[in-house]
N, C-alpha and C. Protein backbone atom coordinates (compact mmCIF):
# COMPACT_ATOMS: atom_id res chain seq x y z
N UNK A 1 40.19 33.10 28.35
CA UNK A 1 41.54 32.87 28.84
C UNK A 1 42.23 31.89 27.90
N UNK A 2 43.31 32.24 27.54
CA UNK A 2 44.17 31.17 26.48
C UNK A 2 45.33 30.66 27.65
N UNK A 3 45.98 29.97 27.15
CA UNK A 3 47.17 28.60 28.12
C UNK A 3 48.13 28.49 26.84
N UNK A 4 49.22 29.15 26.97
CA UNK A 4 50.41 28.97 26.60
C UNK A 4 51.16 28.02 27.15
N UNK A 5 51.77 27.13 26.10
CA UNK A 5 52.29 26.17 26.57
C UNK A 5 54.21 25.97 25.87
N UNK A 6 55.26 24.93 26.34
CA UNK A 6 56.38 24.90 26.02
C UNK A 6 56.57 23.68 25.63
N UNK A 7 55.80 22.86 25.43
CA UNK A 7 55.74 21.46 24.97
C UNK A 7 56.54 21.03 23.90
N UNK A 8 56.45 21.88 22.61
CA UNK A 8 57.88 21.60 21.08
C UNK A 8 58.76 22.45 21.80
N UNK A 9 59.53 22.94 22.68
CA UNK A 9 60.30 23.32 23.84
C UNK A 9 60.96 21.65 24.60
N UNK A 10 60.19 21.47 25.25
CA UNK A 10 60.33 20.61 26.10
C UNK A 10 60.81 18.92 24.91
N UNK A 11 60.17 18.63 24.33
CA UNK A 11 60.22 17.39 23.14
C UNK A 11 61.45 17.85 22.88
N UNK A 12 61.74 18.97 22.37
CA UNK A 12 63.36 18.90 21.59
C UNK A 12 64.61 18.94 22.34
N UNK A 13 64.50 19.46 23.60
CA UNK A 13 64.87 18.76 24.70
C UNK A 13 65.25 17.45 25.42
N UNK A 14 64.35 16.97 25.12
CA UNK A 14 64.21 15.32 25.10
C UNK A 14 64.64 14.30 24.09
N UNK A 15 64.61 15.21 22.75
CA UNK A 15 64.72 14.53 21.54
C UNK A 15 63.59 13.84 21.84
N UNK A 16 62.13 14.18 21.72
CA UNK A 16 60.63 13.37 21.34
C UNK A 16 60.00 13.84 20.24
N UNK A 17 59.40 13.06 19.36
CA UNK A 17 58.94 13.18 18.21
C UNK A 17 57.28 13.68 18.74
N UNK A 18 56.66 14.24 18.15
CA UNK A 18 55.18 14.35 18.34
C UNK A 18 54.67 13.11 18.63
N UNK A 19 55.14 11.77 17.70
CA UNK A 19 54.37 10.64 17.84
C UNK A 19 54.73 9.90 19.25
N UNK A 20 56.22 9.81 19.64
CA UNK A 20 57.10 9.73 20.37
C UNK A 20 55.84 10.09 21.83
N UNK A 21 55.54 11.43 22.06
CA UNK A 21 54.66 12.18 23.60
C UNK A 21 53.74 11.52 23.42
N UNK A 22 52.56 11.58 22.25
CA UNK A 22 51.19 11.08 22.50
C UNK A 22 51.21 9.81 22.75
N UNK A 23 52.49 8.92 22.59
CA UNK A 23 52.12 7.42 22.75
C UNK A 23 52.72 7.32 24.47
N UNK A 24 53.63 8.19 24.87
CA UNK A 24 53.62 8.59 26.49
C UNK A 24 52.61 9.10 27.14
N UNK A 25 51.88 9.83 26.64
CA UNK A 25 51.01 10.30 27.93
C UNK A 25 49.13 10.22 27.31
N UNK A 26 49.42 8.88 26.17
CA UNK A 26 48.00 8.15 25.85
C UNK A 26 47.13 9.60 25.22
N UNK A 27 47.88 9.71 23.93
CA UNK A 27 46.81 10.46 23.37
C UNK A 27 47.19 10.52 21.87
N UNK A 28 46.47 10.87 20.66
CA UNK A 28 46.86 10.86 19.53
C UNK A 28 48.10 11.93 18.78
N UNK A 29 48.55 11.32 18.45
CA UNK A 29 49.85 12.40 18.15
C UNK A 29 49.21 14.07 16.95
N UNK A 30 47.93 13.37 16.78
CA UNK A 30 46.76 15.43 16.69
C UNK A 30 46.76 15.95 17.87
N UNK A 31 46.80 15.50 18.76
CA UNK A 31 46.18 15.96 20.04
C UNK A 31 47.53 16.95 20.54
N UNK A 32 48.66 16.44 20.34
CA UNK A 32 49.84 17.05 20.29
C UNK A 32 49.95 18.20 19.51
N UNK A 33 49.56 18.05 18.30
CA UNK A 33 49.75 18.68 17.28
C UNK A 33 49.02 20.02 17.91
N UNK A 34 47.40 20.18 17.86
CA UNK A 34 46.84 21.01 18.56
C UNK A 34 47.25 21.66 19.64
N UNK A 35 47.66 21.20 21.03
CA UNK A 35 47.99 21.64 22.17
C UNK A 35 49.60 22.49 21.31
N UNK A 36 50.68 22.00 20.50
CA UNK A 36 51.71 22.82 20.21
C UNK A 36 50.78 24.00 19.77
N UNK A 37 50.22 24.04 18.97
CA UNK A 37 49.61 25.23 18.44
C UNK A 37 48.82 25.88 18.86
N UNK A 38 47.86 25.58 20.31
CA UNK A 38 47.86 25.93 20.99
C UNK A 38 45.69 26.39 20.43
N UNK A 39 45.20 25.56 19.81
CA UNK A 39 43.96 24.98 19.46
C UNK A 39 43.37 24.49 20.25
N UNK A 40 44.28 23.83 21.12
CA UNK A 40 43.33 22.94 22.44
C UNK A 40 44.26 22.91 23.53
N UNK A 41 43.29 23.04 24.87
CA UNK A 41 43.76 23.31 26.01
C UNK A 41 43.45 21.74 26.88
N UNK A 42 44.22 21.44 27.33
CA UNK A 42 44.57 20.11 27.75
C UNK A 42 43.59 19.54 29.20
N UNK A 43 43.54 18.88 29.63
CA UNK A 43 42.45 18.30 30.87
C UNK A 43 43.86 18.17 32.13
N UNK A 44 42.94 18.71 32.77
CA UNK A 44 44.56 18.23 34.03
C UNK A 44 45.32 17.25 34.07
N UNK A 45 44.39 16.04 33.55
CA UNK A 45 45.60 14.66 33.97
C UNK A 45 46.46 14.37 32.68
N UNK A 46 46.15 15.58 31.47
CA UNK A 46 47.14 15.37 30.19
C UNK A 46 47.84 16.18 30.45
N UNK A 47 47.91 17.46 31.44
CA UNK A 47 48.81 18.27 31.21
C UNK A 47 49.29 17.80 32.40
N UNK A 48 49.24 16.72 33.80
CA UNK A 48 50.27 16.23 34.73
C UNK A 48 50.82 15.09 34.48
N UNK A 49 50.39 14.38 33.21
CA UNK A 49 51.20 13.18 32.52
C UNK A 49 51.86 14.10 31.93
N UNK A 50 51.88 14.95 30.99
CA UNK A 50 52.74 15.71 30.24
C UNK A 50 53.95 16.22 31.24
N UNK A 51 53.84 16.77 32.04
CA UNK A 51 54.74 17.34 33.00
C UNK A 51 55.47 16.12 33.77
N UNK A 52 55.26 15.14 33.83
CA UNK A 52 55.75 13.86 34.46
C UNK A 52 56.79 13.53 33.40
N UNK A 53 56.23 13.31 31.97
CA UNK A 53 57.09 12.62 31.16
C UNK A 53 58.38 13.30 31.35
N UNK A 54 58.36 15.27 31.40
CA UNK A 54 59.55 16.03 30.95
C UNK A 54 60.06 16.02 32.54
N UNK A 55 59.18 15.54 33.40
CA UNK A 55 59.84 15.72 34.80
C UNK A 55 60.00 16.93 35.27
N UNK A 56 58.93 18.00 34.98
CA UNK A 56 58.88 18.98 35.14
C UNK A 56 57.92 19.20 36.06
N UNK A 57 57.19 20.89 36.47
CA UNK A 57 56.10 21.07 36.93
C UNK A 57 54.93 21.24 35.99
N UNK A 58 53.63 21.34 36.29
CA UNK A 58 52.59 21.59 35.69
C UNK A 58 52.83 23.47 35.09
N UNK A 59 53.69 23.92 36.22
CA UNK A 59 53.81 25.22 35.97
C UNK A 59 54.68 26.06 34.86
N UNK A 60 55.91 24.87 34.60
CA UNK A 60 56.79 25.29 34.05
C UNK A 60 56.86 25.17 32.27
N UNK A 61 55.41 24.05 32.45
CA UNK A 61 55.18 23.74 31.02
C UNK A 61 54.08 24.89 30.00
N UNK A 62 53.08 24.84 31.14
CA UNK A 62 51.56 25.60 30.53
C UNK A 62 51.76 27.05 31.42
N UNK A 63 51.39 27.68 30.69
CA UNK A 63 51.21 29.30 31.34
C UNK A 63 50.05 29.95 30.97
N UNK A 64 49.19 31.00 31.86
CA UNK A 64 48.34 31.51 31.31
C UNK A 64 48.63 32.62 30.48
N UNK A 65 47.92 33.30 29.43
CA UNK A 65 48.30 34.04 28.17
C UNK A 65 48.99 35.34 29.32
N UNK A 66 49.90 35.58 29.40
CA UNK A 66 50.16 37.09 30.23
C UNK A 66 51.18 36.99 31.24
N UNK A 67 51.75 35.83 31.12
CA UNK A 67 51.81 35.33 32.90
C UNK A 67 53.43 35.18 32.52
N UNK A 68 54.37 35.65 33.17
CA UNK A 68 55.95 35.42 32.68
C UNK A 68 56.36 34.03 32.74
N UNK A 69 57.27 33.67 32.16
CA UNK A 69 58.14 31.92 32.43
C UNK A 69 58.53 31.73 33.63
């Protein structure tokens, strides 16, 4: 199963830099890098800090590979 995500979506939105998120939701601004590209799939409490920062849902950010917006 892959997890599509909207995260360089959501940052440009915000105007957030890569370095800008990982120092919000405590993680290295690779870790960003990866999850945009979609290399690494996130632990729940990075992807509900992530969704907190944009003030979003958990749902509206990450999707499973198949699954509509």
């Amino acid at each position: 199963m892959e997890i599509k995500n909207r995260i360089k979506e959501y940052r440009a939105r915000h105007d957030l830099t890569q370095k800008d998120l990982a120092e919000k939701v405590g993680v290295t601004r690779q870790t960003i890098v990866s999850l945009e590209k979609g290399t690494y799939v996130p632990s729940l409490l990075l992807a509900m800090n992530i969704a907190e920062v944009f003030n979003e849902s958990i749902e509206a950010i990450f999707q499973k590979e198949g699954e509509a917006k």
